[in-house]
Protein backbone atom coordinates (compact mmCIF):
# COMPACT_ATOMS: atom_id res chain seq x y z
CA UNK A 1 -31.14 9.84 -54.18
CA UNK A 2 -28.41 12.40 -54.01
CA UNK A 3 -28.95 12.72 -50.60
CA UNK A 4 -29.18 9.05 -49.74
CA UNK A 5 -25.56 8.74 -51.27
CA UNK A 6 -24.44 11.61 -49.64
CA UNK A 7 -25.75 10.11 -46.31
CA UNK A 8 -24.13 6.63 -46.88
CA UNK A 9 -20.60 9.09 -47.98
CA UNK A 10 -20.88 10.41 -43.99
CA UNK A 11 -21.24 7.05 -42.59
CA UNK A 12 -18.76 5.17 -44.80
CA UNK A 13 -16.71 8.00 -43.77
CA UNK A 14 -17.35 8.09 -39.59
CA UNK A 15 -16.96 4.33 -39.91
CA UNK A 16 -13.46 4.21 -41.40
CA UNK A 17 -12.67 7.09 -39.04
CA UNK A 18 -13.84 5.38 -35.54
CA UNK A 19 -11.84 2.13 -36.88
CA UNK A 20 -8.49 3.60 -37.62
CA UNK A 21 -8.78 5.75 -33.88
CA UNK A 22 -9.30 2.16 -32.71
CA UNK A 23 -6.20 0.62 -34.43
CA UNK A 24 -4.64 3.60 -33.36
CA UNK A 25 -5.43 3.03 -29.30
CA UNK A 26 -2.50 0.63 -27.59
CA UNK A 27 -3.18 -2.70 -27.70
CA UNK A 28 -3.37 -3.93 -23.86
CA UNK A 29 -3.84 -7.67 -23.28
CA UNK A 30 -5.27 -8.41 -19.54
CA UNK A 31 -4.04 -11.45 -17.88
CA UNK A 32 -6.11 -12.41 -14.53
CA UNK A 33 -5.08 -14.29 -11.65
CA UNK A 34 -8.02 -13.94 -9.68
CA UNK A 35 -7.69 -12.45 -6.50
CA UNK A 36 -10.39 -9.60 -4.15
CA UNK A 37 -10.42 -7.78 -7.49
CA UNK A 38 -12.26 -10.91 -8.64
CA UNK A 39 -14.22 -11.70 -5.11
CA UNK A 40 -17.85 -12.06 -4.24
CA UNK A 41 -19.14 -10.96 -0.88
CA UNK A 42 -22.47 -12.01 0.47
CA UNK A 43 -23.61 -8.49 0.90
CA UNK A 44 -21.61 -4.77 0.15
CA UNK A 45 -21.05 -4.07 3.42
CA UNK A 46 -19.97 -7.53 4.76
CA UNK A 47 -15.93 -8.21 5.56
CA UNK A 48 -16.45 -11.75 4.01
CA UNK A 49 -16.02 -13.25 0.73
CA UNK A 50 -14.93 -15.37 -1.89
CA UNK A 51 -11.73 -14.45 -3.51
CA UNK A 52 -11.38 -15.98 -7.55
CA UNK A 53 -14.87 -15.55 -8.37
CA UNK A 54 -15.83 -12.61 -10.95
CA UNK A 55 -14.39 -14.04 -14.70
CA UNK A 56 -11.89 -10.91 -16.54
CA UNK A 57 -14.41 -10.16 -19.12
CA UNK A 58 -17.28 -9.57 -16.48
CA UNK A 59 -14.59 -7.06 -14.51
CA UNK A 60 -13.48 -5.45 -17.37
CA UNK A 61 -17.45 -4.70 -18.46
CA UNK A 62 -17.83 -2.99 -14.91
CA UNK A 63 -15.78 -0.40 -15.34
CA UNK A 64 -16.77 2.52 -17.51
CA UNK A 65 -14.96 4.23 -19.96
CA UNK A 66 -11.96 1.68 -19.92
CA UNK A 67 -12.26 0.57 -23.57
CA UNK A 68 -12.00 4.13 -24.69
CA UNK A 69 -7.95 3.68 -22.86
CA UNK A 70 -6.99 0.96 -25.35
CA UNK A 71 -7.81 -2.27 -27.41
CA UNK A 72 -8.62 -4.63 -24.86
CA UNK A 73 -8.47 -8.46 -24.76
CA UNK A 74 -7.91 -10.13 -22.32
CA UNK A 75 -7.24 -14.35 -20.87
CA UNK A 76 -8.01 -16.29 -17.66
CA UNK A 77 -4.66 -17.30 -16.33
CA UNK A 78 -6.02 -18.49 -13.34
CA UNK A 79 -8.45 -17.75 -10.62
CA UNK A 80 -7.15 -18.26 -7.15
CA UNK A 81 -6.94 -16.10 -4.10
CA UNK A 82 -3.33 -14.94 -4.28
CA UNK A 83 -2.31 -17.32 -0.95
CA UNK A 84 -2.78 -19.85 -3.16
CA UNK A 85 -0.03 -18.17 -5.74
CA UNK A 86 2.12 -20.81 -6.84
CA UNK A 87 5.68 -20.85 -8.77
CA UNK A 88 4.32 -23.09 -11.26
CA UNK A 89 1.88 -20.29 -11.92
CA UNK A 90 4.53 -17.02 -12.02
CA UNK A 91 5.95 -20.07 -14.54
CA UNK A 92 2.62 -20.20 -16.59
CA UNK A 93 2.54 -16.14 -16.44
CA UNK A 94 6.47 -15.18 -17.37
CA UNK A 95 6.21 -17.73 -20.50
CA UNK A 96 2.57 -16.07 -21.58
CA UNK A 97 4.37 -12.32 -21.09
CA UNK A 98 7.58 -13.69 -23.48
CA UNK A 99 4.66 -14.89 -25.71
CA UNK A 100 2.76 -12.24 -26.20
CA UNK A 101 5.91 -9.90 -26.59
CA UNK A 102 7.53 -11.60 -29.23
CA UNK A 103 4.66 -12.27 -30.95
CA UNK A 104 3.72 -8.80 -31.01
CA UNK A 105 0.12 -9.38 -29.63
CA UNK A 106 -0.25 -6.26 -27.56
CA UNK A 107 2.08 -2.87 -26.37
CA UNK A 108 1.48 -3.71 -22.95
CA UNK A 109 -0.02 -6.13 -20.31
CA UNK A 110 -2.26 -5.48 -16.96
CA UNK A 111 -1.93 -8.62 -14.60
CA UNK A 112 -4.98 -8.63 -12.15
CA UNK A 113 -3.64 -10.11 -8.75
CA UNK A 114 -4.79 -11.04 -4.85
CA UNK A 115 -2.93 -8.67 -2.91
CA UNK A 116 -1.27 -11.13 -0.42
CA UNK A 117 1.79 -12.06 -2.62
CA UNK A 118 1.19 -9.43 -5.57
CA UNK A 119 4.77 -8.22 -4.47
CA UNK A 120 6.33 -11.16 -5.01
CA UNK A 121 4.65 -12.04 -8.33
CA UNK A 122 5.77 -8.41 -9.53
CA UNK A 123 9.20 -8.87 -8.72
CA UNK A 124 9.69 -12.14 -9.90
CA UNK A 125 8.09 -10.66 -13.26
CA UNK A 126 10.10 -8.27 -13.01
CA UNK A 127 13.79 -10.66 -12.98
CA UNK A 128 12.22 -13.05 -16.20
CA UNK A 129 10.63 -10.36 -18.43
CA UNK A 130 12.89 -9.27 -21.29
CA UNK A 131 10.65 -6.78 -23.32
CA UNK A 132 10.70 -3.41 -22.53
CA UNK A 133 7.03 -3.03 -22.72
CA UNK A 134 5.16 -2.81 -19.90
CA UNK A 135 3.78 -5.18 -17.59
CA UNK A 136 1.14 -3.69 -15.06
CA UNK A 137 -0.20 -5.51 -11.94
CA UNK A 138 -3.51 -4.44 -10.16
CA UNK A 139 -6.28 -5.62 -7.47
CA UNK A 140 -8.30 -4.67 -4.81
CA UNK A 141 -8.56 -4.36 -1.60
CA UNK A 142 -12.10 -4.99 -1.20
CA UNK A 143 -14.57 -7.56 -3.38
CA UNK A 144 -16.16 -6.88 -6.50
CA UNK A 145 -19.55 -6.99 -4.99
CA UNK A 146 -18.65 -4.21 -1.56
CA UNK A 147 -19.67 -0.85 -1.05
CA UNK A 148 -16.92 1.55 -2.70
CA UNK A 149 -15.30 -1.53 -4.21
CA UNK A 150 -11.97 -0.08 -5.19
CA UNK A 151 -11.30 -2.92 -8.05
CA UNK A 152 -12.84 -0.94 -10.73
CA UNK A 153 -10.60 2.32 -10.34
CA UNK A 154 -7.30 0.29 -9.85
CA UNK A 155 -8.27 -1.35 -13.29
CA UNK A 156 -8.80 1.47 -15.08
CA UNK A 157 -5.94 3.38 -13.47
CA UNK A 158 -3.21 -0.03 -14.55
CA UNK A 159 -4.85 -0.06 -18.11
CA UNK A 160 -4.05 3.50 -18.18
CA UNK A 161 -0.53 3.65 -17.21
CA UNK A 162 0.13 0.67 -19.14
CA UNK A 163 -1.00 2.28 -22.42
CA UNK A 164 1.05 5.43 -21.52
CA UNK A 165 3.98 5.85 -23.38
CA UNK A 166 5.91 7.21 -20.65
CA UNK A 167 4.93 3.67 -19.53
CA UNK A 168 7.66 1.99 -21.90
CA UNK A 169 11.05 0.93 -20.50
CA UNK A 170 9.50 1.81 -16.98
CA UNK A 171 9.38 -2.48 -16.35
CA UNK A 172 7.23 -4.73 -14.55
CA UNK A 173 5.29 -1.80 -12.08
CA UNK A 174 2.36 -2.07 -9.31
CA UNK A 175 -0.47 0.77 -9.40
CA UNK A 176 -2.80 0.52 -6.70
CA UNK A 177 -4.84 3.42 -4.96
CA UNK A 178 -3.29 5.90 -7.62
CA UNK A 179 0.07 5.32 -6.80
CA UNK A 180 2.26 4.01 -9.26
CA UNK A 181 5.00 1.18 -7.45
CA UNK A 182 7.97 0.06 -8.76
CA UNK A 183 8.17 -4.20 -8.78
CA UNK A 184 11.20 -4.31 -6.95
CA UNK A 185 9.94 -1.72 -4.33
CA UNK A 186 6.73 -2.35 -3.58
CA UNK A 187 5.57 -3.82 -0.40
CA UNK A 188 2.17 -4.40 1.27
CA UNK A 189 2.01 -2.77 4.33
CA UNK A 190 -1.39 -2.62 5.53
CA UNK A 191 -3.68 -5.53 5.47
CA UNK A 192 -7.10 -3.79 5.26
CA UNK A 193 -7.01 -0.45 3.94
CA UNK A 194 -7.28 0.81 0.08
CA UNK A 195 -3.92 2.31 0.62
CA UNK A 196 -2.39 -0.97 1.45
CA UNK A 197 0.68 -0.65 -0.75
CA UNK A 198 3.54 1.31 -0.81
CA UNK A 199 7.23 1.64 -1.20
CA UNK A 200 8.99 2.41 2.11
CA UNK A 201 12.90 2.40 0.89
CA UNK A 202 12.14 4.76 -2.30
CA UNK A 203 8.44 6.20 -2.59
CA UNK A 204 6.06 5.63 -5.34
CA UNK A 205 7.39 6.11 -8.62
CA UNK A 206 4.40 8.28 -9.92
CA UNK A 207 1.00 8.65 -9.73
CA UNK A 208 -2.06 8.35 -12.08
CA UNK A 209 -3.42 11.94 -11.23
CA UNK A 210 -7.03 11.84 -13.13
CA UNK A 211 -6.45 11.33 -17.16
CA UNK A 212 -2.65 12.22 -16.68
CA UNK A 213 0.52 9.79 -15.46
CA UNK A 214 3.07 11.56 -13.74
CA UNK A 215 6.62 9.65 -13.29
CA UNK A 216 8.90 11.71 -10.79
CA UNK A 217 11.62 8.78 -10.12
CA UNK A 218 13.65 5.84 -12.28
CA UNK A 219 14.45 2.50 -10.81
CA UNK A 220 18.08 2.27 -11.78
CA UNK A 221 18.83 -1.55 -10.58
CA UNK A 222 19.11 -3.48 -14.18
CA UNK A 223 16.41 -6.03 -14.83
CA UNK A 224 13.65 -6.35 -17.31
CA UNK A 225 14.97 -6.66 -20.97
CA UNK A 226 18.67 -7.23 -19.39
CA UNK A 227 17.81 -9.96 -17.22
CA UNK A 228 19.43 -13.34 -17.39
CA UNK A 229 16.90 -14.80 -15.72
CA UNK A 230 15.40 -16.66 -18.70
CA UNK A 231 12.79 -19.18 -17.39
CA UNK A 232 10.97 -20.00 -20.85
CA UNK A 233 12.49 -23.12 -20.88
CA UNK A 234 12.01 -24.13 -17.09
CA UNK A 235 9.41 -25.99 -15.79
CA UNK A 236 10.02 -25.61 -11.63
CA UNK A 237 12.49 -23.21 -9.43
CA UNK A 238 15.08 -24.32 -6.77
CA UNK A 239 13.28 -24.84 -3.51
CA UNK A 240 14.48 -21.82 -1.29
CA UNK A 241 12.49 -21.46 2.05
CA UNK A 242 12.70 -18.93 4.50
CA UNK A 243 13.32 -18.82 8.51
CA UNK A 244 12.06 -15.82 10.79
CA UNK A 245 14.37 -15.12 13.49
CA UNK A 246 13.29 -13.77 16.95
CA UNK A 247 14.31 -13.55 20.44
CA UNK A 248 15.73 -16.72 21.78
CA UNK A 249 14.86 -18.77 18.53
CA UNK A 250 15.91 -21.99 18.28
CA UNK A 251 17.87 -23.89 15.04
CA UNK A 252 15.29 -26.30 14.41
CA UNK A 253 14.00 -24.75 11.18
CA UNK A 254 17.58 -24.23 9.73
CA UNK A 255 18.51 -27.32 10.62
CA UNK A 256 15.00 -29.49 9.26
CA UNK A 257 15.47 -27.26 6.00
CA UNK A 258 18.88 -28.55 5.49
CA UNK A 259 17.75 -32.63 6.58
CA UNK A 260 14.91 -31.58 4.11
CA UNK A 261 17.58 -30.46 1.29
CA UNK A 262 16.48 -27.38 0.50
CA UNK A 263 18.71 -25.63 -2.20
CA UNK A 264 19.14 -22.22 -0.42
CA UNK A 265 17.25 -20.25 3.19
CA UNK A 266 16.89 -16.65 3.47
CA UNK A 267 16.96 -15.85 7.33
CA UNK A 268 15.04 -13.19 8.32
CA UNK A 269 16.94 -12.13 10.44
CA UNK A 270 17.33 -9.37 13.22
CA UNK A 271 18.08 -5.77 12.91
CA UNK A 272 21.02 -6.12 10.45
CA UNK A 273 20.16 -8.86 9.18
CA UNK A 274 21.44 -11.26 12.22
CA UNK A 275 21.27 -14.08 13.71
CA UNK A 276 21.82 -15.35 17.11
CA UNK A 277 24.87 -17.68 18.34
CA UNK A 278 22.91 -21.12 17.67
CA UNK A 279 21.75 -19.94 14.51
CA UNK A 280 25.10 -18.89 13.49
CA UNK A 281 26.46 -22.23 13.66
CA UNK A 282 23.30 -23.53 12.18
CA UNK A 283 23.98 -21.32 9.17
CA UNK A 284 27.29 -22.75 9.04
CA UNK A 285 26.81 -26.05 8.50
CA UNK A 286 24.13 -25.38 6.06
CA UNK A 287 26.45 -23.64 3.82
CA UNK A 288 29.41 -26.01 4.23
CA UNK A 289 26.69 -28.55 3.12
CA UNK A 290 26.02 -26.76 -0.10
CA UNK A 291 23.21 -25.00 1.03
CA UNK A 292 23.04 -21.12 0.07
CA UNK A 293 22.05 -18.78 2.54
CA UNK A 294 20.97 -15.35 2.55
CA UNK A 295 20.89 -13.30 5.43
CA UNK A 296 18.04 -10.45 5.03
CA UNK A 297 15.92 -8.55 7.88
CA UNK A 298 12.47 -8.36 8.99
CA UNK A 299 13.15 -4.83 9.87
CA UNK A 300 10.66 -3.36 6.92
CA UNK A 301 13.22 -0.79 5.55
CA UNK A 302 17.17 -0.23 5.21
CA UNK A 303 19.88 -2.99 4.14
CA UNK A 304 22.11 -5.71 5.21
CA UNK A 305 25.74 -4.86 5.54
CA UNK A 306 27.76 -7.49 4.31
CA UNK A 307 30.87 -8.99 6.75
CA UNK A 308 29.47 -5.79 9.62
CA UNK A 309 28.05 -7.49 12.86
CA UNK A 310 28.09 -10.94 11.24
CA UNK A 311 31.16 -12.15 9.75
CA UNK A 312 29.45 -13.28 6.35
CA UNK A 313 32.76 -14.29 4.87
CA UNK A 314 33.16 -16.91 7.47
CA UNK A 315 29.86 -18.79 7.76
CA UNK A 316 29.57 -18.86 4.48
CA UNK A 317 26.45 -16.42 3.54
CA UNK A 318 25.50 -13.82 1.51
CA UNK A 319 23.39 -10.61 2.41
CA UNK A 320 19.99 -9.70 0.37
CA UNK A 321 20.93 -5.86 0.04
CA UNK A 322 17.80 -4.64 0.80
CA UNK A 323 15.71 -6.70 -0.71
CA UNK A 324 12.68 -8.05 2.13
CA UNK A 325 12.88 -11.82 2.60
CA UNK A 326 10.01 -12.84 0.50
CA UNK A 327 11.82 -10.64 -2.24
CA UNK A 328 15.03 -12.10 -1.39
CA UNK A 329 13.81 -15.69 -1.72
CA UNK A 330 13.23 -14.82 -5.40
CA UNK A 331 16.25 -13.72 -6.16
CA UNK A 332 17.83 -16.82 -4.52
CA UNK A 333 15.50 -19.60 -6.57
CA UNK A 334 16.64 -17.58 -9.95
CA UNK A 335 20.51 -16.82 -9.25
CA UNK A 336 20.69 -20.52 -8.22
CA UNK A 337 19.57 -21.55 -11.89
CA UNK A 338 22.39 -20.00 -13.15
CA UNK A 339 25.21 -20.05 -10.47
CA UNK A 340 25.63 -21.87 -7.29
CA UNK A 341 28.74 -19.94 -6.49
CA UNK A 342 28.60 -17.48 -3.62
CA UNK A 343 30.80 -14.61 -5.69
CA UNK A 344 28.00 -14.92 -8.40
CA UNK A 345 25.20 -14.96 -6.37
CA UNK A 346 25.85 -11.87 -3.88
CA UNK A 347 26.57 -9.47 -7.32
CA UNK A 348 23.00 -10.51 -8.40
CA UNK A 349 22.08 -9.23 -5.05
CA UNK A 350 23.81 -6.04 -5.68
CA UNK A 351 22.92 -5.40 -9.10
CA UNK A 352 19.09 -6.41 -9.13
């Protein structure tokens, strides 16, 4: 009998021990968007397949060893390939982070994401969220179901660097392929490979280097918990489109954006950010009709000079720092909810 008691003392006492390591692990809540990380290929070696497939829990049950990282729950936001991303849907996903923050329902959040406009998500995440906890996007460059599938790593690697407390007042980050990617930095720049991502103004920030995370740089633009981008309350964005400029291009998408009354364009523009003589006077009347225009570059790395070959002050425009024009187009839709004035809007340029 002695022994049986002493028996049920061990277990009573394992059992209260696992459960208080568990409420000690960080709470992580995982919000999927669907996305390659969530695709279905007909076989593991075919290019093909179904992006938005695979449902979080079934991911999250494929990788091994991930549950030992933190406490784990996780929602369905949506399940869409990421070319399908939608504002009302960065919306949806900025009010659930604000939720789940002030609510205290987790230390930090892993967003599964297509990689197509995973960027753009990130940095837009990055302008609404005002916690300082941290907010972790992942995917894959190959399905679920392909040889080598790389979704499982990039999972556990995001889980891990979002239950890091090195992690905290880091922001809204990327980590993909090991490297850790600030939101406002990262870019993808392959369209194939595992190493499709990185940051070509700054570097990576870090690195997930086996069981450690190693941060070697700061982002020092303010944004995150000092943002005054507060979008709880919204329920759509100003409509901001963007224009590629090339050799010889015509005015026609300038000027159908402005009959279409758009509230702002980003040009992409050439080398520094500029535009040719019809487009200059295409700009012009956009902006003297209201319209805000950014001028920004499809060169994939440096910054646009305010007033240097184009003479911003007198057509009106504002430059996107160096911000890329998908980026910039962000920052446009969410200064414009608080300022239409040009002053305003090009020190939100600067600043974030």
């Amino acid at each position: 009998m002695k022994k049986v008691k002493k028996m049920f003392a061990l277990l009573l006492m394992a059992f209260i021990s696992s459960n208080l390591f568990a409420q000690q692990l960080p709470r992580i809540k995982i919000l999927a968007t669907g996305g390659t990380i969530a695709g279905k290929g007909t076989s593991p070696n075919a290019a093909g397949y179904q992006a938005g497939v695979t449902p979080i829990n079934d991911m999250i049950d494929a990788v091994p060893g991930i549950d030992k990282l933190a406490t784990l729950s996780a929602e369905q936001v949506s399940n869409i390939g990421s070319q399908d991303m939608t504002v009302a849907i960065w919306l949806k996903l900025a009010k659930r982070i604000d939720e789940i923050f002030k609510n205290d329902e987790a230390d930090g959040i892993v967003i599964t994401h297509g990689t197509d406009t995973m960027e753009e998500t990130a940095y837009f995440l990055s302008l609404t969220n005002r916690y300082s906890n941290p907010v972790i996007l992942t995917g894959s460059m190959r399905a679920g179901t392909a040889m080598s599938s790389d979704g499982p790593k990039n999972l556990y690697n995001a889980v891990q660097v979002a239950a890091d407390p090195l992690s905290k007042e880091k922001g809204v980050m990327v980590v993909f392929n090991g490297s850790i990617l600030d939101a406002r930095e990262v870019v993808k720049t392959n369209t194939t490979h595992v190493d499709a991502f990185t940051a070509p103004n700054t570097g990576p920030m870090g690195q997930v280097l086996g069981e450690t995370v190693r941060y070697y740089t700061t982002e020092l633009r303010a944004a995150n918990k000092n943002t005054p981008f507060d979008v709880t309350k919204l329920d759509k964005l100003p409509n901001v489109a963007v224009v590629l400029l090339f050799a010889d291009v015509s005015d026609v998408a300038i000027n159908a954006y402005v009959k279409a009354e758009v509230d702002g364009i980003v040009t992409a523009g050439l080398g520094d950010g500029n535009l040719n003589e019809i487009n200059t006077a295409a700009v012009m009347k956009a902006t003297n009709k209201g319209v805000a225009v950014c001028r920004a570059s499809r060169v994939p790395t440096g910054r646009v000079i305010l007033n240097d070959e184009t003479d911003d002050k007198k057509i009106g425009s504002i430059v996107g720092d160096d911000l890329n024009p998908q980026k910039a187009r962000i920052l446009l839709m969410l200064g414009l909810t608080q300022s239409k004035e040009k002053e305003t809007l090009q020190n939100y340029f600067f600043k974030y």
